[in-house]
C-alpha atoms as a PDB file:
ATOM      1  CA  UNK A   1      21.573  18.943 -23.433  1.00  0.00           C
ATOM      2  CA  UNK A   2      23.042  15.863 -21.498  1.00  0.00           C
ATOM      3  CA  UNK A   3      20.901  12.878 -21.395  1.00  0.00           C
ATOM      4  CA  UNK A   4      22.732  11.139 -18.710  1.00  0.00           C
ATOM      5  CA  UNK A   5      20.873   9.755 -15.766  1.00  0.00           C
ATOM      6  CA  UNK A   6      22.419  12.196 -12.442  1.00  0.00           C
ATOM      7  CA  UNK A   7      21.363   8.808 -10.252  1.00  0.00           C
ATOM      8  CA  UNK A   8      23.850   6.492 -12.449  1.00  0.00           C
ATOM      9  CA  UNK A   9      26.346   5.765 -10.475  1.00  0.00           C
ATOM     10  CA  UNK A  10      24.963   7.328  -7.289  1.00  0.00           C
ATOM     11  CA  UNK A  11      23.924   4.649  -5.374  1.00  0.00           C
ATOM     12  CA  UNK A  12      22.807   6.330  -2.088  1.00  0.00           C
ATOM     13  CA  UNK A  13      20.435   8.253  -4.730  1.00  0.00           C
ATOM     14  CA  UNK A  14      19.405   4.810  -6.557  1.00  0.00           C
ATOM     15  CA  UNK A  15      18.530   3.365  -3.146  1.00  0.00           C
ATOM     16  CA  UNK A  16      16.340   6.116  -2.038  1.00  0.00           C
ATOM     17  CA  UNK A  17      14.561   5.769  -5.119  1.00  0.00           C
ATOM     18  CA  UNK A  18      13.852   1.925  -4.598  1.00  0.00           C
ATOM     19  CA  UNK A  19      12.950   2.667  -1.227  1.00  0.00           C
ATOM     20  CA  UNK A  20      10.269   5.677  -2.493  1.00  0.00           C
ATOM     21  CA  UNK A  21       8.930   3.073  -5.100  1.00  0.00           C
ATOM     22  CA  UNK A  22       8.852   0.057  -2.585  1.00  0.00           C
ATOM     23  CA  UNK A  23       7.183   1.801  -0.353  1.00  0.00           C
ATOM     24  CA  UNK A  24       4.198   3.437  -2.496  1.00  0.00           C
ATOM     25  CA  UNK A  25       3.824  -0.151  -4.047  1.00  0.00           C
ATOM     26  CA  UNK A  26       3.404  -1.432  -0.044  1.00  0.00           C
ATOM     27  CA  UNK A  27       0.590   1.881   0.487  1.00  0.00           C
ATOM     28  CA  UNK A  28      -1.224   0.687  -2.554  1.00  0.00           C
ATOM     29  CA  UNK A  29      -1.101  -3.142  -1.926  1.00  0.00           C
ATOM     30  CA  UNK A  30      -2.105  -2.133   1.512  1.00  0.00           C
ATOM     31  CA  UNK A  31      -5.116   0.055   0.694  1.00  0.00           C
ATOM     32  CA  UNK A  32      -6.167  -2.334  -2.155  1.00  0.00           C
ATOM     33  CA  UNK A  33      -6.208  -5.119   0.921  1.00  0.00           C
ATOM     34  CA  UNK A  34      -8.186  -3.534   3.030  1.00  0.00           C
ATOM     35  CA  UNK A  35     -10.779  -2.671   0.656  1.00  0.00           C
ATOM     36  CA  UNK A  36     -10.932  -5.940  -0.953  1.00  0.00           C
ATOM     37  CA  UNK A  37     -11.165  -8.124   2.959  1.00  0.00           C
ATOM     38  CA  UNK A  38     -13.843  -4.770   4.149  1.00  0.00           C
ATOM     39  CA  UNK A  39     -16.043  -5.959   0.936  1.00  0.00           C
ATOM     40  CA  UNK A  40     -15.488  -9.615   0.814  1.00  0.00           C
ATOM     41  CA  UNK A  41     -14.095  -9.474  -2.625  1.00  0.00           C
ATOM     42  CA  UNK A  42     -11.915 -12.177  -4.211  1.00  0.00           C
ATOM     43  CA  UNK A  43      -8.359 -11.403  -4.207  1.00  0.00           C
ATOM     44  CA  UNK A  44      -7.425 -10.899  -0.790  1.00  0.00           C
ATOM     45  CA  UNK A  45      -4.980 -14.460  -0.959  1.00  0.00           C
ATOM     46  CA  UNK A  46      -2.929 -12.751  -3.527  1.00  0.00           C
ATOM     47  CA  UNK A  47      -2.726  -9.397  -1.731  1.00  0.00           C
ATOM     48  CA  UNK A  48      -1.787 -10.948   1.402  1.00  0.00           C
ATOM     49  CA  UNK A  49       1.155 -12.685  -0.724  1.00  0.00           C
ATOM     50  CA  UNK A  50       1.750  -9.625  -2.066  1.00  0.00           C
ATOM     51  CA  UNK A  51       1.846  -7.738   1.147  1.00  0.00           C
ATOM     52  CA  UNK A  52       4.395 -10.021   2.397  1.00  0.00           C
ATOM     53  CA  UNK A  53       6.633  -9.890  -0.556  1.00  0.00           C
ATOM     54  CA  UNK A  54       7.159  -6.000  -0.712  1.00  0.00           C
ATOM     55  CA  UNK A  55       7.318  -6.343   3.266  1.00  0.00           C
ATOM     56  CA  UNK A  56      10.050  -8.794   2.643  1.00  0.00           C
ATOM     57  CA  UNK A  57      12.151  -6.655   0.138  1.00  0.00           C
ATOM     58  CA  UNK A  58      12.782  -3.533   2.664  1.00  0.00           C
ATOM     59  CA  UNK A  59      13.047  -5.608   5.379  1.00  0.00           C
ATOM     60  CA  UNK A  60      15.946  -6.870   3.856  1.00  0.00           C
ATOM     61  CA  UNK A  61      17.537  -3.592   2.296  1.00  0.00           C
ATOM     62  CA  UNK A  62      16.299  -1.628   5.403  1.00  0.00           C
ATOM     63  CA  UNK A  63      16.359  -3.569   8.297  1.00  0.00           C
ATOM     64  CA  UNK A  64      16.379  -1.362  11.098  1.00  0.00           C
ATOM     65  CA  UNK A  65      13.871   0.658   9.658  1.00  0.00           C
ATOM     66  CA  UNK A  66      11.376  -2.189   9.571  1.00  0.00           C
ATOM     67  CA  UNK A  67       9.882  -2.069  12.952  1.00  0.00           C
ATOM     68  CA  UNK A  68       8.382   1.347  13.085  1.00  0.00           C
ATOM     69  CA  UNK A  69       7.044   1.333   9.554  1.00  0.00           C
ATOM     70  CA  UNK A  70       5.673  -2.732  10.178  1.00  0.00           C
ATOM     71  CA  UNK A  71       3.602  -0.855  13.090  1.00  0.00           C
ATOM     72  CA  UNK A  72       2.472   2.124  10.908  1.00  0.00           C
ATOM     73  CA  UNK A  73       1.405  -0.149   7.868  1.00  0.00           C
ATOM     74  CA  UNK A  74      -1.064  -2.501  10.428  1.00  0.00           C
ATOM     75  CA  UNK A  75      -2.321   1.263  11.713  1.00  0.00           C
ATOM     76  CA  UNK A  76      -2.683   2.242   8.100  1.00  0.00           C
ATOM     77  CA  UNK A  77      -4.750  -0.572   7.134  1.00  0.00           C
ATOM     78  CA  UNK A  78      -6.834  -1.272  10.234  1.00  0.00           C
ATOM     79  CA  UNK A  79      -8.086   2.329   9.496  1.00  0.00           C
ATOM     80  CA  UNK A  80      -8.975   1.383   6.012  1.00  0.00           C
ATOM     81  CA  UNK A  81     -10.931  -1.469   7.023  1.00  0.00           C
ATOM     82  CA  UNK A  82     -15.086  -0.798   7.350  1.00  0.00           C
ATOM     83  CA  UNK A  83     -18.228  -2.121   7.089  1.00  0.00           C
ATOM     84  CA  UNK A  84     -19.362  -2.264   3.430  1.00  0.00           C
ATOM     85  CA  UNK A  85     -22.635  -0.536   4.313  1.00  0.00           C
ATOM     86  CA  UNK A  86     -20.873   2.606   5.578  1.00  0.00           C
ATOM     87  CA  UNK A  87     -19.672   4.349   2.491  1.00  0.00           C
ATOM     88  CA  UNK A  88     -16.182   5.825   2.412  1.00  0.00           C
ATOM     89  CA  UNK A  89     -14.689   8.023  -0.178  1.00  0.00           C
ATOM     90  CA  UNK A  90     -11.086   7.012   0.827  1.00  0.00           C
ATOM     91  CA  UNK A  91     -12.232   3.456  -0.405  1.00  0.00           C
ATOM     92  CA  UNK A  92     -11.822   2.628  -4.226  1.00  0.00           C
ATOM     93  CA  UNK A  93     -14.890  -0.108  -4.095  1.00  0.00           C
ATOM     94  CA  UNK A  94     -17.151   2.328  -2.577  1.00  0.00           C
ATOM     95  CA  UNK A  95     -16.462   5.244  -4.732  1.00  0.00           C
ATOM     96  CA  UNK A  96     -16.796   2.471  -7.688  1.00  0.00           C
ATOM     97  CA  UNK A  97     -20.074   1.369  -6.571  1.00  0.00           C
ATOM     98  CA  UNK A  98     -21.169   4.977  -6.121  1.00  0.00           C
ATOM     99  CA  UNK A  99     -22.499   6.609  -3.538  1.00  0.00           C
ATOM    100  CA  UNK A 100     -22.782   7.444  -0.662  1.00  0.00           C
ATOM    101  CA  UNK A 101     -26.342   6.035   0.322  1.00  0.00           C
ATOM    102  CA  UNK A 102     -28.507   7.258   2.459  1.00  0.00           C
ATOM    103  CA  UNK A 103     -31.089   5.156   4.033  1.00  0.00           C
ATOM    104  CA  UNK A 104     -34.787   4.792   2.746  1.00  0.00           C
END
């Protein structure tokens, strides 16, 4: 049984791979945002820093790939932004807090 690591020395394969984990690190920053600003939590300063940071990383490995994914990330998280008095099961605060509510 080889224990060797097929991506080692593959470095097409080993940039694909940062780009996959880059890029789920920017969905869950993103999300974690959204949620965060839509409930007025604490937090949001370091997320935005955040945001930038990962932004900043595949704009610089992936540079002409930027532009279209820059325009689906604001999509992305203008979607996930809501009024904390509507509940939302795509929204980690809400489904924390339980619910949803239903008016008295």
């Amino acid at each position: 049984m080889s224990t060797t690591n097929p991506i080692v020395g593959d470095p097409v394969a080993a940039k694909q791979l940062r780009l996959a984990a880059l890029l789920d690190w920017r969905q869950m920053v993103g999300s974690a945002w959204a949620e965060r600003i839509s409930h007025d939590l604490s937090g949001v300063e370091d997320l935005t820093t955040e945001l930038l940071l990962v932004e900043l990383a595949i704009a610089e490995q992936w540079p002409g790939d930027i532009e279209v994914w820059m325009r689906e990330w604001i999509v992305a998280d203008a979607t996930k932004l809501h009024d904390p008095a509507q509940w939302r099961g795509d929204c980690s605060v809400c489904v924390a807090l339980g619910g949803p509510f239903e008016a008295a």
